[in-house]
C-alpha atoms as a PDB file:
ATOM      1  CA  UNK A   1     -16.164  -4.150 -18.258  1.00  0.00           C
ATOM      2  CA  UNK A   2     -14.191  -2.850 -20.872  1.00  0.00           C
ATOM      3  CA  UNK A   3     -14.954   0.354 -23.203  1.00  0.00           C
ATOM      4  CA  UNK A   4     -13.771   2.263 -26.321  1.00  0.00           C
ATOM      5  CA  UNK A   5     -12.455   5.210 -25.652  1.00  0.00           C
ATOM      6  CA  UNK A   6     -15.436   7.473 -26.943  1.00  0.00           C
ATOM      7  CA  UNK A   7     -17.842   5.138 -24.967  1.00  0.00           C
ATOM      8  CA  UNK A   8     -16.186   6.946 -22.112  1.00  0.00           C
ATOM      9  CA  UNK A   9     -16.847  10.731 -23.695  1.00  0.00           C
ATOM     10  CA  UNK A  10     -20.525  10.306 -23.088  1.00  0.00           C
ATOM     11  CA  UNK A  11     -22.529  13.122 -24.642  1.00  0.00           C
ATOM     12  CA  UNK A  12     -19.968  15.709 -23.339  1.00  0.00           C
ATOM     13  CA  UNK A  13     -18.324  18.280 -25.601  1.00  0.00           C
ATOM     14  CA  UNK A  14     -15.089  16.127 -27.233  1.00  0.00           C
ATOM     15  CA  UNK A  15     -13.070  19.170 -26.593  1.00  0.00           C
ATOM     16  CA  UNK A  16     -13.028  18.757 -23.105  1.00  0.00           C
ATOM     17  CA  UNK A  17     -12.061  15.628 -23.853  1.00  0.00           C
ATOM     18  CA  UNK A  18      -8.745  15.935 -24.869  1.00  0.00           C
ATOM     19  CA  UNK A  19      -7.156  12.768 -22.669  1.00  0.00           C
ATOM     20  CA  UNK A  20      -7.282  10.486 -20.153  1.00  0.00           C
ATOM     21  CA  UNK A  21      -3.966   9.949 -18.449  1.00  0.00           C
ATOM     22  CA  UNK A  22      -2.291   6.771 -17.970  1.00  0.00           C
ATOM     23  CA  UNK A  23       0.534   6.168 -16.722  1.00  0.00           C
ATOM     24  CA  UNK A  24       3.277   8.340 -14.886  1.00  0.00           C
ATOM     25  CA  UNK A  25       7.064   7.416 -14.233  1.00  0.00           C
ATOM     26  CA  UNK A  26      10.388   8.625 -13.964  1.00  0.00           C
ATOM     27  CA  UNK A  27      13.266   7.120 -17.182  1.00  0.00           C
ATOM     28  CA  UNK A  28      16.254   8.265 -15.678  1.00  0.00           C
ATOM     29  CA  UNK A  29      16.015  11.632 -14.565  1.00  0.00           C
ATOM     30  CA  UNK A  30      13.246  12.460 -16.983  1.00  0.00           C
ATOM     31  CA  UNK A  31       9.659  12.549 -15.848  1.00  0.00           C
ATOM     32  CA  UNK A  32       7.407  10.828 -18.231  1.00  0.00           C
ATOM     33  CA  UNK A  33       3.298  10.747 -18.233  1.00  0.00           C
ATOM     34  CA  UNK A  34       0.934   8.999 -21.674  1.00  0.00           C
ATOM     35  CA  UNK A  35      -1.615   9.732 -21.905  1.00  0.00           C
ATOM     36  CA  UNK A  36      -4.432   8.359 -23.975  1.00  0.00           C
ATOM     37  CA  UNK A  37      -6.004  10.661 -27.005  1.00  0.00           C
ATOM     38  CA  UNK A  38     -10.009  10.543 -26.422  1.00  0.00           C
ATOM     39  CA  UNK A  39     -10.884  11.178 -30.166  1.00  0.00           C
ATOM     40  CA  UNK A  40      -8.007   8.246 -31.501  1.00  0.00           C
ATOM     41  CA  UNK A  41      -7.298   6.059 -28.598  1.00  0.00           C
ATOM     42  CA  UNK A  42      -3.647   6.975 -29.718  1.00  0.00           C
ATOM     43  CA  UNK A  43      -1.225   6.448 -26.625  1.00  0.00           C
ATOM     44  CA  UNK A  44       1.254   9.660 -26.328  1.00  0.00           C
ATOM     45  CA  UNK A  45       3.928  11.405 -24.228  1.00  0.00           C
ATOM     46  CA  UNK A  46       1.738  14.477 -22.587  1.00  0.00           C
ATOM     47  CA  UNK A  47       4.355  17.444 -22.405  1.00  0.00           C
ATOM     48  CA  UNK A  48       4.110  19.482 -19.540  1.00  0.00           C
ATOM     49  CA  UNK A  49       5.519  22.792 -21.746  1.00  0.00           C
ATOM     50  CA  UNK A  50       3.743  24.804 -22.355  1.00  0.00           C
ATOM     51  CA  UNK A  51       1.926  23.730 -19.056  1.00  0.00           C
ATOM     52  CA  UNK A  52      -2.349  24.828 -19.456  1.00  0.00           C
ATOM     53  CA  UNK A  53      -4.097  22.054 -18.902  1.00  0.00           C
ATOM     54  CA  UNK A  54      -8.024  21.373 -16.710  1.00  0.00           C
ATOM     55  CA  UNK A  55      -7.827  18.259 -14.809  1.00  0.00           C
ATOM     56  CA  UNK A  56     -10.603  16.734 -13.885  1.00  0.00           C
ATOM     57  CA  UNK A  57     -12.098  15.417 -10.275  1.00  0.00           C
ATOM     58  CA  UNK A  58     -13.065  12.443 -11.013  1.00  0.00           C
ATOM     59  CA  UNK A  59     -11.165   9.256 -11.799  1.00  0.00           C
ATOM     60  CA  UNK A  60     -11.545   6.315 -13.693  1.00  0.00           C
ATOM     61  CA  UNK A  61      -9.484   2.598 -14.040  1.00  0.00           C
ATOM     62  CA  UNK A  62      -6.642   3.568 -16.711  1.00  0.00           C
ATOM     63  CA  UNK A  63      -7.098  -0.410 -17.835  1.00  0.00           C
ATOM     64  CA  UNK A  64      -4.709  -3.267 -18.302  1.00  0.00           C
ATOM     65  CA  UNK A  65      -1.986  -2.997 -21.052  1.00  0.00           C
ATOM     66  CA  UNK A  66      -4.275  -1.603 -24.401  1.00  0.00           C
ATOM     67  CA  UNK A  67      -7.503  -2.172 -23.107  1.00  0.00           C
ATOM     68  CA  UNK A  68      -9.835   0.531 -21.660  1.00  0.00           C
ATOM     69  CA  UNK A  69     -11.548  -0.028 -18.797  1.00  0.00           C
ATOM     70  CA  UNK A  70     -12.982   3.175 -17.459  1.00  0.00           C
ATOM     71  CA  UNK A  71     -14.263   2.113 -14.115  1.00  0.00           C
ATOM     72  CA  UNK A  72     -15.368   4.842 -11.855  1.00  0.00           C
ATOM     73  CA  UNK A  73     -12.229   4.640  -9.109  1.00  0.00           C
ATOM     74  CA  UNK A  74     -13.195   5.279  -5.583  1.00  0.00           C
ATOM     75  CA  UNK A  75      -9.801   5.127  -3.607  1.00  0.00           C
ATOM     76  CA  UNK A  76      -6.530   6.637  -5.216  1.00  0.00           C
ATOM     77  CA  UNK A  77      -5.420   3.367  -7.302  1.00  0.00           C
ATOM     78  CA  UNK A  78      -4.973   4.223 -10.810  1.00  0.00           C
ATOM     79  CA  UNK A  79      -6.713   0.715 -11.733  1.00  0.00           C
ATOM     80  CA  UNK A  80      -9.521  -1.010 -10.523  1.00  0.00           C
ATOM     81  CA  UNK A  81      -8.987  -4.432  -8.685  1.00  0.00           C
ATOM     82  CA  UNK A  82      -9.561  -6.418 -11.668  1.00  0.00           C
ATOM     83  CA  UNK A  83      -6.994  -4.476 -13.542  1.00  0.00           C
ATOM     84  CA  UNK A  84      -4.268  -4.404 -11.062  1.00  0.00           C
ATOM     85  CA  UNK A  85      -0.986  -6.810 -11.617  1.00  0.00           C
ATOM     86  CA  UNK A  86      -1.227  -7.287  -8.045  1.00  0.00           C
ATOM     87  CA  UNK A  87      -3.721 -10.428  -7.738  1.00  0.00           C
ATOM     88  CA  UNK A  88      -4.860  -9.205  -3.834  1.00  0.00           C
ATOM     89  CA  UNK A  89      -4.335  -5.183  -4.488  1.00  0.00           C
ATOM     90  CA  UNK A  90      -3.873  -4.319  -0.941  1.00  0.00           C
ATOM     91  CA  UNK A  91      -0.657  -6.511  -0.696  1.00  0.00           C
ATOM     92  CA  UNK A  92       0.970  -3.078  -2.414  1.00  0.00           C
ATOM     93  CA  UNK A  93       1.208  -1.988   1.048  1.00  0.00           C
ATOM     94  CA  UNK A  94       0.637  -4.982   3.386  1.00  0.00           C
ATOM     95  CA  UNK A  95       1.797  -8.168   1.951  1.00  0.00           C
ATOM     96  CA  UNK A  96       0.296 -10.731   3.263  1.00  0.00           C
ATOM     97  CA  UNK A  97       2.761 -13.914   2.546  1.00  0.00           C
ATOM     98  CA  UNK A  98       6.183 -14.274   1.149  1.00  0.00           C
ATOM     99  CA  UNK A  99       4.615 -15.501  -2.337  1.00  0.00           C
ATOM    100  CA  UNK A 100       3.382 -18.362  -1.724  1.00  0.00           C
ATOM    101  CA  UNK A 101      -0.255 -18.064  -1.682  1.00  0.00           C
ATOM    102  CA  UNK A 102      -0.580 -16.294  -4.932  1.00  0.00           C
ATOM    103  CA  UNK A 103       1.309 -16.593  -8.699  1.00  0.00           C
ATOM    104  CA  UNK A 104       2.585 -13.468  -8.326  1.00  0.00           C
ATOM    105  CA  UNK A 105       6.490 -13.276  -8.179  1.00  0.00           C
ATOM    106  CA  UNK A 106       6.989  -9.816  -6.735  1.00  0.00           C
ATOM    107  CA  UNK A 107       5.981 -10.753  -3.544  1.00  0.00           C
ATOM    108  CA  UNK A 108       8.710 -13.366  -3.392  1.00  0.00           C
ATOM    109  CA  UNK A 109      11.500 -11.507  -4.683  1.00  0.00           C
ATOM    110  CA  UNK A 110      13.995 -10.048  -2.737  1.00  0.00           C
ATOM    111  CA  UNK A 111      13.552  -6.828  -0.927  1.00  0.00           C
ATOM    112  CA  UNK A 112      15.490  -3.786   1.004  1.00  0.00           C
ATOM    113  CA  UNK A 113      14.662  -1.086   3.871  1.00  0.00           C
ATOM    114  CA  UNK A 114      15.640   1.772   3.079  1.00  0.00           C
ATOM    115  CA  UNK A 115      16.339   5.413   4.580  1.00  0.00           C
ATOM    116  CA  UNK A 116      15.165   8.375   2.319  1.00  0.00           C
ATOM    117  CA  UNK A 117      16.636  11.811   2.851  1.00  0.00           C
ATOM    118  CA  UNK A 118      14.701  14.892   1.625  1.00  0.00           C
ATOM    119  CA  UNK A 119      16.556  17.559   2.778  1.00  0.00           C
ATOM    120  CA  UNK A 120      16.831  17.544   6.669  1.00  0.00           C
ATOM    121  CA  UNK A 121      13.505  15.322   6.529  1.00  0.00           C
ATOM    122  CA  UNK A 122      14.030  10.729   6.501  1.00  0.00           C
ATOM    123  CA  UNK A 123      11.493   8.649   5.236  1.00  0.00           C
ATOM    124  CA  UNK A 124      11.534   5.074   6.101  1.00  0.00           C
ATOM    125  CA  UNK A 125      10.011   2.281   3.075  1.00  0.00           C
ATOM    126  CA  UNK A 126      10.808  -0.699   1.158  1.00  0.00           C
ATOM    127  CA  UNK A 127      11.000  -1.615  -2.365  1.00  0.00           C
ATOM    128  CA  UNK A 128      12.582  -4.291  -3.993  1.00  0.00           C
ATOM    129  CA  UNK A 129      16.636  -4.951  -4.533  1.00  0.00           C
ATOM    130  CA  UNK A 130      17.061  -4.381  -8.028  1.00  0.00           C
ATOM    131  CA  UNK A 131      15.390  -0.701  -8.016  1.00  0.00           C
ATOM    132  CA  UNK A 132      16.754   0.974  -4.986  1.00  0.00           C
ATOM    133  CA  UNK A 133      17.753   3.963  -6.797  1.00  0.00           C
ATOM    134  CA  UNK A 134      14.526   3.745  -8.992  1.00  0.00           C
ATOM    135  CA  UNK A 135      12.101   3.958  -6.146  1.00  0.00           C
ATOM    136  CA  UNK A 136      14.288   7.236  -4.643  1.00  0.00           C
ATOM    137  CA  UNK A 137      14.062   8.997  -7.950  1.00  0.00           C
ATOM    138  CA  UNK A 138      10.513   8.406  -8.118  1.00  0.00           C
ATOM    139  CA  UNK A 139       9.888   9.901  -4.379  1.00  0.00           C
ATOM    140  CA  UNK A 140      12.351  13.045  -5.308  1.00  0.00           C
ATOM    141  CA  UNK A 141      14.814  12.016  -2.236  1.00  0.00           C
ATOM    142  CA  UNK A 142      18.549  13.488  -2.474  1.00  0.00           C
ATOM    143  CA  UNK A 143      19.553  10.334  -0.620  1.00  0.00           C
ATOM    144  CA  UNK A 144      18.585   6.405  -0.735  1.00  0.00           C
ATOM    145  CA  UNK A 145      20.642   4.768   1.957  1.00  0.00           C
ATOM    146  CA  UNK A 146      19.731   0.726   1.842  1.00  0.00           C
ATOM    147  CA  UNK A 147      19.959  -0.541   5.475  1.00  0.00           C
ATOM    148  CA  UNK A 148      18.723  -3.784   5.232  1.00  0.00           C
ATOM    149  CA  UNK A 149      18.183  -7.148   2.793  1.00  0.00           C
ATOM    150  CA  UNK A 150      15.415  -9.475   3.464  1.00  0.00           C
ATOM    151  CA  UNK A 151      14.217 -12.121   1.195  1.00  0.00           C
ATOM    152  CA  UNK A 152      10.479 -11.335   0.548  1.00  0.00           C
ATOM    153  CA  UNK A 153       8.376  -8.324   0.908  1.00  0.00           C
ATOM    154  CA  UNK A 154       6.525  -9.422   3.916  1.00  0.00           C
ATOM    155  CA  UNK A 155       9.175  -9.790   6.147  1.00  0.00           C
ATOM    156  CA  UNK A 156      10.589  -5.975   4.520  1.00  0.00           C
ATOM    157  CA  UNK A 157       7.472  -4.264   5.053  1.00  0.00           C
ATOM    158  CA  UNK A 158       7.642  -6.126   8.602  1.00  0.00           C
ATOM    159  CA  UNK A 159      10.982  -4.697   9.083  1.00  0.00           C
ATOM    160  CA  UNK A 160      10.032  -1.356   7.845  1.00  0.00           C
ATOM    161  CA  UNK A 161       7.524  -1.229  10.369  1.00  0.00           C
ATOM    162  CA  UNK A 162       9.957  -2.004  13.216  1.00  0.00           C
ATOM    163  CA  UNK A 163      12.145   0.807  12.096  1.00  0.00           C
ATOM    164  CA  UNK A 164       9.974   3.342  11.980  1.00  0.00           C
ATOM    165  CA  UNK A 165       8.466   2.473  15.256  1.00  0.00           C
ATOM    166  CA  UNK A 166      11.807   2.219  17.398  1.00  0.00           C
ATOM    167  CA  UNK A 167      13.506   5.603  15.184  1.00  0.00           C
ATOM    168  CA  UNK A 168      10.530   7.629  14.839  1.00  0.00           C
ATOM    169  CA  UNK A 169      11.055   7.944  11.254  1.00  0.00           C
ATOM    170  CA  UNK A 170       7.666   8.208   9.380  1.00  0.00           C
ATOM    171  CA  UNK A 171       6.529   5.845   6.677  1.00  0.00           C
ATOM    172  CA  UNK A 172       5.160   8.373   4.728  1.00  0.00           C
ATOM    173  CA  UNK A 173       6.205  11.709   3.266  1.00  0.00           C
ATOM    174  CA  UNK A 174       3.497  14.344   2.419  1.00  0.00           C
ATOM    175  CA  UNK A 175       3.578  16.559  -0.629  1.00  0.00           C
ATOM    176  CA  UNK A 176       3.734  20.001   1.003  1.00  0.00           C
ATOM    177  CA  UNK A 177       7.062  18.418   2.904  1.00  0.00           C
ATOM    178  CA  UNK A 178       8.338  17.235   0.213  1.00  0.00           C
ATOM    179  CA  UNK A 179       7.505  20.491  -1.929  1.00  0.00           C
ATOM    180  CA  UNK A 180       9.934  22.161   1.419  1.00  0.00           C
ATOM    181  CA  UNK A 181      12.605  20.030   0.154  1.00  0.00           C
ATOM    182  CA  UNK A 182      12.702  21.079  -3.784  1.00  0.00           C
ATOM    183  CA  UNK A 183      15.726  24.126  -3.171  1.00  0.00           C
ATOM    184  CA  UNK A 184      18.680  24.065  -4.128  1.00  0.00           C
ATOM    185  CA  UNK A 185      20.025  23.094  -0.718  1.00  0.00           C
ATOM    186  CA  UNK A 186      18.397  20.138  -0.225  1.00  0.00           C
ATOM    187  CA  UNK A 187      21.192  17.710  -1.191  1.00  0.00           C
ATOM    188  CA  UNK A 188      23.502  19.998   1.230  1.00  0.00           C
ATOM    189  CA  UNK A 189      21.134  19.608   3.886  1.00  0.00           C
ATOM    190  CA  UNK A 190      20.306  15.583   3.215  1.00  0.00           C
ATOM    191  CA  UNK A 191      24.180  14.812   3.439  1.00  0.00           C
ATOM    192  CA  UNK A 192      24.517  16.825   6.794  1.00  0.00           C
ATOM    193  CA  UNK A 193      22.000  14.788   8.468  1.00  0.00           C
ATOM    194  CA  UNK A 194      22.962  11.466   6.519  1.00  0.00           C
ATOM    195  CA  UNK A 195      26.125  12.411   7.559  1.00  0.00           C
ATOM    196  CA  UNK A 196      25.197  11.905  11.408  1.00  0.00           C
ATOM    197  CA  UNK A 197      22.427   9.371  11.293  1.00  0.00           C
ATOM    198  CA  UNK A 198      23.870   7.178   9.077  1.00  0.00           C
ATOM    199  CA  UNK A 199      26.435   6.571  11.261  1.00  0.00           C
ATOM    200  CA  UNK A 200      23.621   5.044  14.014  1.00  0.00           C
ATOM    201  CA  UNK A 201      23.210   1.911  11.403  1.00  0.00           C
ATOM    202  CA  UNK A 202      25.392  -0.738  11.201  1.00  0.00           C
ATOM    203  CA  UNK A 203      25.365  -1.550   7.401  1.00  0.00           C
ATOM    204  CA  UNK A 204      23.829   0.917   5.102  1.00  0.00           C
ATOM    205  CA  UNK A 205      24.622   1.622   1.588  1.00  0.00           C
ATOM    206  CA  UNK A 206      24.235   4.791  -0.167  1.00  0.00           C
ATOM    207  CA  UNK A 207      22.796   6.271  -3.218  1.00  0.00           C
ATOM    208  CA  UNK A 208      23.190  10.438  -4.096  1.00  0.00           C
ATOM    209  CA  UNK A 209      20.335  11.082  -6.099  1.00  0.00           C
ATOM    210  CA  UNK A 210      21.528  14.704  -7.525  1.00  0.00           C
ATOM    211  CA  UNK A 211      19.793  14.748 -11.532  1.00  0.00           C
ATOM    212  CA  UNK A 212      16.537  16.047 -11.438  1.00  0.00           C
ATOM    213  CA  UNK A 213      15.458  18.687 -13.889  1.00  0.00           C
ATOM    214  CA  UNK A 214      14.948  21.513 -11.338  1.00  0.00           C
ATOM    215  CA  UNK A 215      17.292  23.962 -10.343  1.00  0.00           C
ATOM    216  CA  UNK A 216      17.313  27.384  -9.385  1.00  0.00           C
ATOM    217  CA  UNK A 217      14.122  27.261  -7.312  1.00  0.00           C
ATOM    218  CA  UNK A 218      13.497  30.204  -5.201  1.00  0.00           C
ATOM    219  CA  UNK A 219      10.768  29.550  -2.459  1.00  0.00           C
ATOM    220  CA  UNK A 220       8.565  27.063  -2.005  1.00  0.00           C
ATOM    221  CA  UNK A 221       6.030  25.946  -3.795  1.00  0.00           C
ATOM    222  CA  UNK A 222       2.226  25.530  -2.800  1.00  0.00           C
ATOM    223  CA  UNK A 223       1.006  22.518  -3.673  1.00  0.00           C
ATOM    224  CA  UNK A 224      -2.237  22.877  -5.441  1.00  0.00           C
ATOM    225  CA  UNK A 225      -5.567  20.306  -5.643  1.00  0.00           C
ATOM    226  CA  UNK A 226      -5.323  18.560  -8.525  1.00  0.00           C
ATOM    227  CA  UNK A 227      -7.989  18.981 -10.091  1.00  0.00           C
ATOM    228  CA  UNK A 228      -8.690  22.623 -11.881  1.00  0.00           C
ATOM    229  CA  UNK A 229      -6.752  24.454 -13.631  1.00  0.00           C
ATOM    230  CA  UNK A 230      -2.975  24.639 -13.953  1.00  0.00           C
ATOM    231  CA  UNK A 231      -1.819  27.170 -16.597  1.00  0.00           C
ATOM    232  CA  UNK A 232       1.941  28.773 -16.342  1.00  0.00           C
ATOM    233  CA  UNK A 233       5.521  28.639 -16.831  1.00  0.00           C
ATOM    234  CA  UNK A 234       6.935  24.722 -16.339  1.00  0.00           C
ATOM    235  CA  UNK A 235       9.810  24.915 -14.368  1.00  0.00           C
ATOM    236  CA  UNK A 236      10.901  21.545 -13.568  1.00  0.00           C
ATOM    237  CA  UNK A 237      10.161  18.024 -11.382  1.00  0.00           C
ATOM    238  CA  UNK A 238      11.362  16.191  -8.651  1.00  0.00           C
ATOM    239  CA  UNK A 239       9.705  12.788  -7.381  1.00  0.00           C
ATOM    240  CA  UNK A 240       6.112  13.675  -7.856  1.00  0.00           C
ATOM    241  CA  UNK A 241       5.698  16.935  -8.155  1.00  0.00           C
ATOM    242  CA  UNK A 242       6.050  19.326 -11.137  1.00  0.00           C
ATOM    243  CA  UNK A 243       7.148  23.133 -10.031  1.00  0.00           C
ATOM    244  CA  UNK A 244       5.670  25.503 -12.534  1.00  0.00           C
ATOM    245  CA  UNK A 245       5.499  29.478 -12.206  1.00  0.00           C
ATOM    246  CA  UNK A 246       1.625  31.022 -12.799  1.00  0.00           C
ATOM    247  CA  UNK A 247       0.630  34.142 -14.762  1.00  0.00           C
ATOM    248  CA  UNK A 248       0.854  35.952 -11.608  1.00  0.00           C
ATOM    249  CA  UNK A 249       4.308  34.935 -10.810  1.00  0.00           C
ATOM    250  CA  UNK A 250       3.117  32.873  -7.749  1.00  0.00           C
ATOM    251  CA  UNK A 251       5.253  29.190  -7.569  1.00  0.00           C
ATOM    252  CA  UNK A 252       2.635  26.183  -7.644  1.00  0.00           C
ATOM    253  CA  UNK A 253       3.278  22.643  -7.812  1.00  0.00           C
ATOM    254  CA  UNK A 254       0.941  19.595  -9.514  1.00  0.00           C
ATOM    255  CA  UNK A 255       1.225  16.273  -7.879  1.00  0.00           C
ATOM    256  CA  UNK A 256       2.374  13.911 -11.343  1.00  0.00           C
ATOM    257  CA  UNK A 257       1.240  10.656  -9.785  1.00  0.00           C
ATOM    258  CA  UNK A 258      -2.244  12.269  -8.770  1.00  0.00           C
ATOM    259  CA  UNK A 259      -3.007  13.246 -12.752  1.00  0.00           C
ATOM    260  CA  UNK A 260      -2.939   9.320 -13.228  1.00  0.00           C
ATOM    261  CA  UNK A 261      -6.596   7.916 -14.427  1.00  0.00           C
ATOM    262  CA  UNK A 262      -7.928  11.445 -14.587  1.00  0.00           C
ATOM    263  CA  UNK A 263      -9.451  13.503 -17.730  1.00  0.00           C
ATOM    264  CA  UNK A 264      -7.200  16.334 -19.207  1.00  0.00           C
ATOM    265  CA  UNK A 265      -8.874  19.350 -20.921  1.00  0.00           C
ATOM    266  CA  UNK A 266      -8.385  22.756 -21.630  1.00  0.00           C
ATOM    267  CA  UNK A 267     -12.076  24.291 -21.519  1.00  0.00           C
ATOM    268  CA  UNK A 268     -13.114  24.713 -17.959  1.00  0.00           C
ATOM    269  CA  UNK A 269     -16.451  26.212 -19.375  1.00  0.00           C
ATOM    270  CA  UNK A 270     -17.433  23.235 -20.789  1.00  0.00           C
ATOM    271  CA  UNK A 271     -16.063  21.018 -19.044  1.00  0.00           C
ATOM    272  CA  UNK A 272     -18.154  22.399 -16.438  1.00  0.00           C
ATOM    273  CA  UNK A 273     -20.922  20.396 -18.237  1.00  0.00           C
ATOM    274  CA  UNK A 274     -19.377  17.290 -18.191  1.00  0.00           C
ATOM    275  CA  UNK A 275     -20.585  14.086 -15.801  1.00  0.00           C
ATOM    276  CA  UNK A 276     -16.629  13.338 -15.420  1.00  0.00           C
ATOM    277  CA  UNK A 277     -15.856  16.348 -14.048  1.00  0.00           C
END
């Protein structure tokens, strides 16, 4: 079912209100997240400087191209299964045919295995051919090493699975590791150990991913909840999280791709009164 906007304010206080965010992706080297004005519908770049924002708990379907849907969201899709591109949503992560049994191409196209490097950490995925580098960009690695071509994403994500199983290499990368990874020596580190274990594939082709807008960082960050309040100093991005510096000079980091589907305001107080939040 699809709503306005202001259907979706309720009876809370429009000030609280300020957005619901949208979308989340990476142009380049330049993190970029819309959100979507509650009082205009307008669609907007949401600037992370100065960085003060209240984000709240709960989450609701961002909606399919300019329509609103505002479903309540109860795993951590930004869009609700009749909104998704993908007709059977769970063949994101387990495809179930090489695209035959459904009109969507994606499934059919051709696909790679890659090796990740985060600093002295590997990840093992899959994403398709033509955005290798894309998909290492978006997971902040300082390495994308393709080490294998298959010809649909079943048989990748089959692959994949093999991989990991007979290296050890996880499938997944959490964001307190990968917030271990954001200093300055992480591409030093990442072509040390690339260095070595690349050598233990046969074919592998490789990517240095060396442009993100952080630099300088001194400690690690913690990684905060999302939701609550993030106030301070913006000091930069790499794959999904955003580094900033708080009043008390503590580093904290804000996972980008969690702030998808959820509210942005700016009064805790009152948004304290809110059903959304």
């Amino acid at each position: 079912m699809f709503r306005n906007a202001s259907e979706l304010m309720e009876s809370s206080p429009q000030d609280c209100y300020r957005s619901h965010v949208t979308s989340f992706a990476w142009e380049g080297f330049q993190p970029v997240l819309t959100e979507r004005v509650m009082a205009t519908a307008e669609l907007r770049s949401l600037s992370l400087e100065p960085l003060d924002m209240f984000v709240s708990e709960a989450r609701r379907c961002v909606g399919s191209g300019d329509e609103v849907c505002g479903t309540v969201l109860e795993n951590r899709m930004p869009r609700c299964r009749g909104c998704d591109s993908f007709p059977v949503q769970e063949c994101r992560f387990q495809p179930r045919c090489r695209g035959n049994m459904c009109e969507d191409t994606v499934c059919g196209d051709p696909h790679v295995v890659y090796i990740a490097v985060f600093a002295s950490n590997l990840k093992v995925g899959m994403t398709r051919s033509s955005r290798l580098r894309e998909r290492g960009i978006e997971q902040g690695a300082d390495i994308m090493a393709s080490v294998g071509e298959y010809g649909s994403r079943m048989q990748a994500r089959s692959a994949e699975q093999s991989l990991s199983r007979s290296r050890g290499i996880p499938q997944t990368m959490s964001s307190a590791t990968l917030a271990n990874c954001l200093g300055d020596g992480s591409l030093d580190q990442a072509q040390a150990l690339w260095e070595d274990v690349g050598k233990t594939f046969e074919t592998s082709t490789e990517t240095i991913l060396d442009g993100y807008p952080l630099k300088g960082l001194e400690g690690v960050p913690r990684v905060m909840p999302t939701a609550g309040k993030h106030r301070g100093e913006f000091l930069g991005a790499k794959g999904r999280l955003a580094v900033y510096r708080d009043e008390l000079g503590m580093l904290k980091a804000i996972d980008l791709k969690d702030l998808v589907s959820r509210f942005i305001g700016t009064a805790p107080s009152l948004c304290a009164q809110s059903t959304l939040f």
